[in-house]
C-alpha atoms as a PDB file:
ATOM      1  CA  UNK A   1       0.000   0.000   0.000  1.00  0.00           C
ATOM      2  CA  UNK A   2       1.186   3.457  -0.862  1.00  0.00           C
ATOM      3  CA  UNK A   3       1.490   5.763   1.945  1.00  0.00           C
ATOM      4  CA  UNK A   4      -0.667   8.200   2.439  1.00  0.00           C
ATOM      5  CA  UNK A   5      -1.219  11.734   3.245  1.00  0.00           C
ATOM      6  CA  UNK A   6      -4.226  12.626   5.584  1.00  0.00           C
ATOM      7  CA  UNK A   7      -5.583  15.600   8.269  1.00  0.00           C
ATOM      8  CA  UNK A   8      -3.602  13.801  11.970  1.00  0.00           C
ATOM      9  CA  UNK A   9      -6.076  12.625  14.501  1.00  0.00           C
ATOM     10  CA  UNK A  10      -5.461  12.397  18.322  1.00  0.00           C
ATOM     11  CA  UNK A  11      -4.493   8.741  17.675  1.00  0.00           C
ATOM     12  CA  UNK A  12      -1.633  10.234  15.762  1.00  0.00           C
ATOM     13  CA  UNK A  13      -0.470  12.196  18.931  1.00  0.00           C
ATOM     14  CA  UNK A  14       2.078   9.644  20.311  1.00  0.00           C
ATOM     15  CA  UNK A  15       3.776   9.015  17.100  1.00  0.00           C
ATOM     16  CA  UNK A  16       3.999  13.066  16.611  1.00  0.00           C
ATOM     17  CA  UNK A  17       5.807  13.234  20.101  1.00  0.00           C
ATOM     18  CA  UNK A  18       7.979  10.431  19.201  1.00  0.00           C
ATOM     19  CA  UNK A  19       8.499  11.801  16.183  1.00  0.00           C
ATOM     20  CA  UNK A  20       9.074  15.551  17.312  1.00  0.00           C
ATOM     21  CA  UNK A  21      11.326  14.704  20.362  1.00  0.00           C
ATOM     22  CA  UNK A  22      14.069  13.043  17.926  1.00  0.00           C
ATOM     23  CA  UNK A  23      13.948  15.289  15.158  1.00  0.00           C
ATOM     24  CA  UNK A  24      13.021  18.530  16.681  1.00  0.00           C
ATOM     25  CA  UNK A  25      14.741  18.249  20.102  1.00  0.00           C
ATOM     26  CA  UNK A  26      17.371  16.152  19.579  1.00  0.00           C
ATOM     27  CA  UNK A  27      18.913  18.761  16.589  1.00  0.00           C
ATOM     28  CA  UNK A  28      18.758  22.010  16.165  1.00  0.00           C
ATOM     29  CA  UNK A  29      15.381  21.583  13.451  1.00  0.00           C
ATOM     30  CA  UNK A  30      13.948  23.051  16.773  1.00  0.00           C
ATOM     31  CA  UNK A  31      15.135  25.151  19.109  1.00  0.00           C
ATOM     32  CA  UNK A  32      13.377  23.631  22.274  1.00  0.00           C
ATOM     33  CA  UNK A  33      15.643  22.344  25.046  1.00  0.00           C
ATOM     34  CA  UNK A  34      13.469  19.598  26.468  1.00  0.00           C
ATOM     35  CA  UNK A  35      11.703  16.717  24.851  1.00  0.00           C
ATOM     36  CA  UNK A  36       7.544  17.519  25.020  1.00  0.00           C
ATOM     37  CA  UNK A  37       4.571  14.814  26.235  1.00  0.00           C
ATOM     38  CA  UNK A  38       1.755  14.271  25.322  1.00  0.00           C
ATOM     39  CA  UNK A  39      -0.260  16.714  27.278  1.00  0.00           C
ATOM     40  CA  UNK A  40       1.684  19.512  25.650  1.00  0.00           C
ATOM     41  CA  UNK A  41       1.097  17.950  22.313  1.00  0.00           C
ATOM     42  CA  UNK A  42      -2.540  17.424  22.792  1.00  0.00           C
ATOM     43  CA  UNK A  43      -2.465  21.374  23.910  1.00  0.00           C
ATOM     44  CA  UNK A  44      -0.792  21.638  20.567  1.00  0.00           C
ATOM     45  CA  UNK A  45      -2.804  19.943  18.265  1.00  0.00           C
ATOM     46  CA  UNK A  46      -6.010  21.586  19.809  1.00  0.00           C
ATOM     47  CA  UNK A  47      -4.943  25.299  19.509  1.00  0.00           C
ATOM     48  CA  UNK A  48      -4.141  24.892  15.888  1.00  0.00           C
ATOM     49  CA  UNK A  49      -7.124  22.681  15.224  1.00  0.00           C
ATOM     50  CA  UNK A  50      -9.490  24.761  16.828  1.00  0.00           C
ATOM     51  CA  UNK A  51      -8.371  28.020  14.667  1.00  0.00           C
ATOM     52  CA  UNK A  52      -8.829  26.219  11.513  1.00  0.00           C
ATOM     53  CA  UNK A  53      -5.474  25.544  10.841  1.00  0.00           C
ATOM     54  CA  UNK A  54      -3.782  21.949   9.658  1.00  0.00           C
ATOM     55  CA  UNK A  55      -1.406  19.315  11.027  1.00  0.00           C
ATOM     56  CA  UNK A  56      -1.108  16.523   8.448  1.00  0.00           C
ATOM     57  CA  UNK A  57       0.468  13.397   8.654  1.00  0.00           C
ATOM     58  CA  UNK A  58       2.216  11.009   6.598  1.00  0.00           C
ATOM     59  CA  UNK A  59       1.108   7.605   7.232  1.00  0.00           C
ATOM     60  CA  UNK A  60       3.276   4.359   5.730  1.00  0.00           C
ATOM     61  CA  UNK A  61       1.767   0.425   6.493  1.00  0.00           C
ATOM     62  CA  UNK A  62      -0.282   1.981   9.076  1.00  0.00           C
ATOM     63  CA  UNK A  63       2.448   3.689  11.103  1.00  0.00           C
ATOM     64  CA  UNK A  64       2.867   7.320  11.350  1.00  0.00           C
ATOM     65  CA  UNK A  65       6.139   8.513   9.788  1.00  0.00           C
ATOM     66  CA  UNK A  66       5.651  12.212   9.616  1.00  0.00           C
ATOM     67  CA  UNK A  67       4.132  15.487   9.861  1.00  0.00           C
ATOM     68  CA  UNK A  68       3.639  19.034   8.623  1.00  0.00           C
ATOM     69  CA  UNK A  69       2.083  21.777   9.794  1.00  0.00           C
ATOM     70  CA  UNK A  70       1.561  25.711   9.715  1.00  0.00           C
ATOM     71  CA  UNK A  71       0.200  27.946  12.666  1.00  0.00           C
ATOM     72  CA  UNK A  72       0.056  31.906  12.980  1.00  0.00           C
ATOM     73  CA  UNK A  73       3.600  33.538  11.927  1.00  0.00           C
ATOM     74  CA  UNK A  74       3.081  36.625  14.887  1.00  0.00           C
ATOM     75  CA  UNK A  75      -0.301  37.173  16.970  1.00  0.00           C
ATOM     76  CA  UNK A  76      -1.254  40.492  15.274  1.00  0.00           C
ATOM     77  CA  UNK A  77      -3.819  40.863  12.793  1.00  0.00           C
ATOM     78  CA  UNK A  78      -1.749  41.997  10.027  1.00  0.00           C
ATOM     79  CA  UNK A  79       0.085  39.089   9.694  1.00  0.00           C
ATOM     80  CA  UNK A  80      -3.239  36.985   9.213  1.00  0.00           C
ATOM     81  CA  UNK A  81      -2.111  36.355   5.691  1.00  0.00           C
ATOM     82  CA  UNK A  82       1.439  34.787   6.993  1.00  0.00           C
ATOM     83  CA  UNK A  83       1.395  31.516   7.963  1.00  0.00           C
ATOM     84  CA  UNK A  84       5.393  29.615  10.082  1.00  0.00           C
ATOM     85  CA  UNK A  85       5.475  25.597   9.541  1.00  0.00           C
ATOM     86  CA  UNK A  86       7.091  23.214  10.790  1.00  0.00           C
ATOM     87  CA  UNK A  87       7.646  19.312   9.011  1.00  0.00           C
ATOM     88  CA  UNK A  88       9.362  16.790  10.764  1.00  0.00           C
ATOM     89  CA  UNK A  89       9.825  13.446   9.882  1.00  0.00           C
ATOM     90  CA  UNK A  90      11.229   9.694  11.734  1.00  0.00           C
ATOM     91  CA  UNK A  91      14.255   8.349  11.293  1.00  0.00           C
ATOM     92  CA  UNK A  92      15.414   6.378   8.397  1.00  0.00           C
ATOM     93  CA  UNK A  93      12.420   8.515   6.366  1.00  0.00           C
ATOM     94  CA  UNK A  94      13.832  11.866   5.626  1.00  0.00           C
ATOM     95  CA  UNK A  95      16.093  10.777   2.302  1.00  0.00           C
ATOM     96  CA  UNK A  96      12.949   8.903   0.897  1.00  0.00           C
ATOM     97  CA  UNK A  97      10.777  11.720  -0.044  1.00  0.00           C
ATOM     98  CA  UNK A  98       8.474  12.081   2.785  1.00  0.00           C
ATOM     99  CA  UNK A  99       9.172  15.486   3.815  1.00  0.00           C
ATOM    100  CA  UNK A 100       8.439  16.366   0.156  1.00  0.00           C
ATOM    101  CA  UNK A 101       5.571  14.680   0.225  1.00  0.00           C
ATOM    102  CA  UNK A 102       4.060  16.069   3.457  1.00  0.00           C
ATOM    103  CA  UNK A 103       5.563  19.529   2.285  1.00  0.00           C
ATOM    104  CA  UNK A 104       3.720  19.398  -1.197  1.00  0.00           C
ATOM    105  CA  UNK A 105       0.182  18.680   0.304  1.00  0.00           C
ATOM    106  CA  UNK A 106       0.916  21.445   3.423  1.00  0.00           C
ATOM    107  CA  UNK A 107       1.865  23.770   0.380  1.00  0.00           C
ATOM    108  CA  UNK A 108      -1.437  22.955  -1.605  1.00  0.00           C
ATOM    109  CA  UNK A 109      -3.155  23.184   1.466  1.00  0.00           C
ATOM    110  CA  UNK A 110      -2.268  26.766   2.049  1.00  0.00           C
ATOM    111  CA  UNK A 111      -2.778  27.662  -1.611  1.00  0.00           C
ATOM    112  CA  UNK A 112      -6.721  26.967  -0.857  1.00  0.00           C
ATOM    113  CA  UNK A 113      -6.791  28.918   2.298  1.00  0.00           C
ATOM    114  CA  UNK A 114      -5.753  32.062   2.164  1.00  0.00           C
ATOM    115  CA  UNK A 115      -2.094  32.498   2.808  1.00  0.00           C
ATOM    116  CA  UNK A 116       0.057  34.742   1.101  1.00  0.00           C
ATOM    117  CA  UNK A 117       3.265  33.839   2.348  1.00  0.00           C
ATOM    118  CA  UNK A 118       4.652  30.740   4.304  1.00  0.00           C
ATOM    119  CA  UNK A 119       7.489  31.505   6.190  1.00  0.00           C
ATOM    120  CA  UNK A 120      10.237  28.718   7.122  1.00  0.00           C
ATOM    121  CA  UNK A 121      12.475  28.976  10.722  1.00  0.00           C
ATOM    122  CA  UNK A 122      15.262  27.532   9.847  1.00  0.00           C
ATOM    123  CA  UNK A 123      18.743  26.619  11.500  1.00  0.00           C
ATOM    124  CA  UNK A 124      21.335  28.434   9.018  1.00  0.00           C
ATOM    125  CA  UNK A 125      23.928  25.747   9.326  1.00  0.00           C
ATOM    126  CA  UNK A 126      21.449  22.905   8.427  1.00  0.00           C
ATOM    127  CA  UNK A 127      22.286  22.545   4.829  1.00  0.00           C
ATOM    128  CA  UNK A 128      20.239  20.197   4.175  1.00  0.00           C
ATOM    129  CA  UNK A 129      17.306  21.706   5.303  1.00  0.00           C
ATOM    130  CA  UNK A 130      17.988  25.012   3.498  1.00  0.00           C
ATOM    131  CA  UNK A 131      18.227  22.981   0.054  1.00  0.00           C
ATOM    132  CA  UNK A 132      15.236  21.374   0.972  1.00  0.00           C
ATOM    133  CA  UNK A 133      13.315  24.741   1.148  1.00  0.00           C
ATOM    134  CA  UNK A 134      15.272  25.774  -1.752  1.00  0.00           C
ATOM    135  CA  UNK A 135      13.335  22.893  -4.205  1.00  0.00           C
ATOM    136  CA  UNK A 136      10.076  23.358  -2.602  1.00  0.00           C
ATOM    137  CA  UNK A 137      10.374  27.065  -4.162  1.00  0.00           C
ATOM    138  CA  UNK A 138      11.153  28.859  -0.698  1.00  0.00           C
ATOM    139  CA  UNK A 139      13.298  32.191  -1.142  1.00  0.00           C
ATOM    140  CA  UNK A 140      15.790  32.314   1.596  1.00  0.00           C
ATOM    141  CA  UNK A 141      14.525  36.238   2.838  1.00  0.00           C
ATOM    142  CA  UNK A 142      17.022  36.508   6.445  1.00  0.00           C
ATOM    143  CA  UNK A 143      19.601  35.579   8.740  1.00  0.00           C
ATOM    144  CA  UNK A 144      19.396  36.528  12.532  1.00  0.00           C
ATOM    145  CA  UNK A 145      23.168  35.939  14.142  1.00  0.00           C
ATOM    146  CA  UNK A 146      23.414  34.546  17.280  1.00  0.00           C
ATOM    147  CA  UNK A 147      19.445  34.895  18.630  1.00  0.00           C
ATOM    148  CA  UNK A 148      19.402  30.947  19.841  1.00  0.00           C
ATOM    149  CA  UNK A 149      21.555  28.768  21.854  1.00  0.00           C
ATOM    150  CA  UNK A 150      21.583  24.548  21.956  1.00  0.00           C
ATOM    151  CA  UNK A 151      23.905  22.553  22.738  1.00  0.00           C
ATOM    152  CA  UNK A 152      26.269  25.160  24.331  1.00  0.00           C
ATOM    153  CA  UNK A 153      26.647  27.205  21.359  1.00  0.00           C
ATOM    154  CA  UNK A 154      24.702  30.067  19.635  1.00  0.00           C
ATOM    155  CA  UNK A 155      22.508  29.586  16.134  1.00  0.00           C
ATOM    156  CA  UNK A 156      22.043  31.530  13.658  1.00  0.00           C
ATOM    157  CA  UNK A 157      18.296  31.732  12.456  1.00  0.00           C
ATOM    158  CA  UNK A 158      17.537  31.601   8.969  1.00  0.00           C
ATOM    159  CA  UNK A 159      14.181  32.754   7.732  1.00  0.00           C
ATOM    160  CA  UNK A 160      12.811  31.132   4.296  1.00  0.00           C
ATOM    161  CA  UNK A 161       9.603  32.444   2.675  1.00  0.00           C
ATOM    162  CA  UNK A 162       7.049  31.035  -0.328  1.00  0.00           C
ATOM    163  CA  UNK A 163       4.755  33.768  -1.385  1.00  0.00           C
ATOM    164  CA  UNK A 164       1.840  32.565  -3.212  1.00  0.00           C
ATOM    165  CA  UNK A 165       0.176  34.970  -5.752  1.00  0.00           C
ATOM    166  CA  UNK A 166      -2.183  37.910  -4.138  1.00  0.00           C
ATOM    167  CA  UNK A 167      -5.872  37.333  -4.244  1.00  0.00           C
ATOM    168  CA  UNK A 168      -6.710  40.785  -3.724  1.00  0.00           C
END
């Protein structure tokens, strides 16, 4: 069975921890210092869900092997329009196209609801990720020296944007 690409339940909570602790805590893809639970996931998953916006996953053989999202870039009503995500995917996944895939559908997603531009935090020394955003279309727009710290040093912030044609 192909995998497949659908809206994430709260069944899909666990595996989005799991998921989020390795690849978002244990590297700099994040910049949180401690791993999240479930609560704080559930939290999560409800805030976004509740203002309309999407968390998708990428299921594979009936195990979840990653997920996108996109929440509120700042909490002022100008920015309505401006959308931050986040994709993160397990182990032993992220060469075989499922980022792209759950990047794709996020992207099409956003196309259909009113964004304008989809902004990308990344790390500026995660080459990878920055090529990643690169093919997806993403314009690398700024770099902000020095504003986070992990693993006793300081990051560099790199912000990538997409900006989708204006509806006006």
């Amino acid at each position: 069975m192909a995998p497949t690409i659908r809206s994430a339940k709260p069944a899909d909570l666990q595996a989005i921890v799991d998921i989020y602790n390795e690849a978002g805590v244990g590297t700099t893809a994040s910049y949180d210092l401690e791993p999240v639970d479930l609560t704080n996931r559930r939290a999560w998953f409800d805030r976004l869900h509740s203002a309309g916006f999407p968390v998708l996953v990428l299921e594979d053989e009936g195990e979840v092997v990653g997920y996108a999202c996109y929440g509120p870039f700042r909490d002022k009503a100008g920015y309505a329009h401006t959308v931050e995500h986040s994709v993160y995917v397990a182990p032993g996944r992220r060469a075989a196209g499922a980022g792209r895939m759950l990047m794709s559908a996020l992207i099409d997603y956003a196309r259909g609801h009113g964004v304008h531009v989809m902004v990308g935090v990344l790390d500026a020394e995660n080459e990878a990720s920055r090529t990643f955003h690169r093919r997806l279309g993403f314009e690398e727009s700024a770099v902000l020296p020095q504003v986070g710290r992990k693993f006793g040093r300081w990051l560099d912030v790199l912000f990538t944007t997409l900006t989708f044609p204006a509806e006006d």
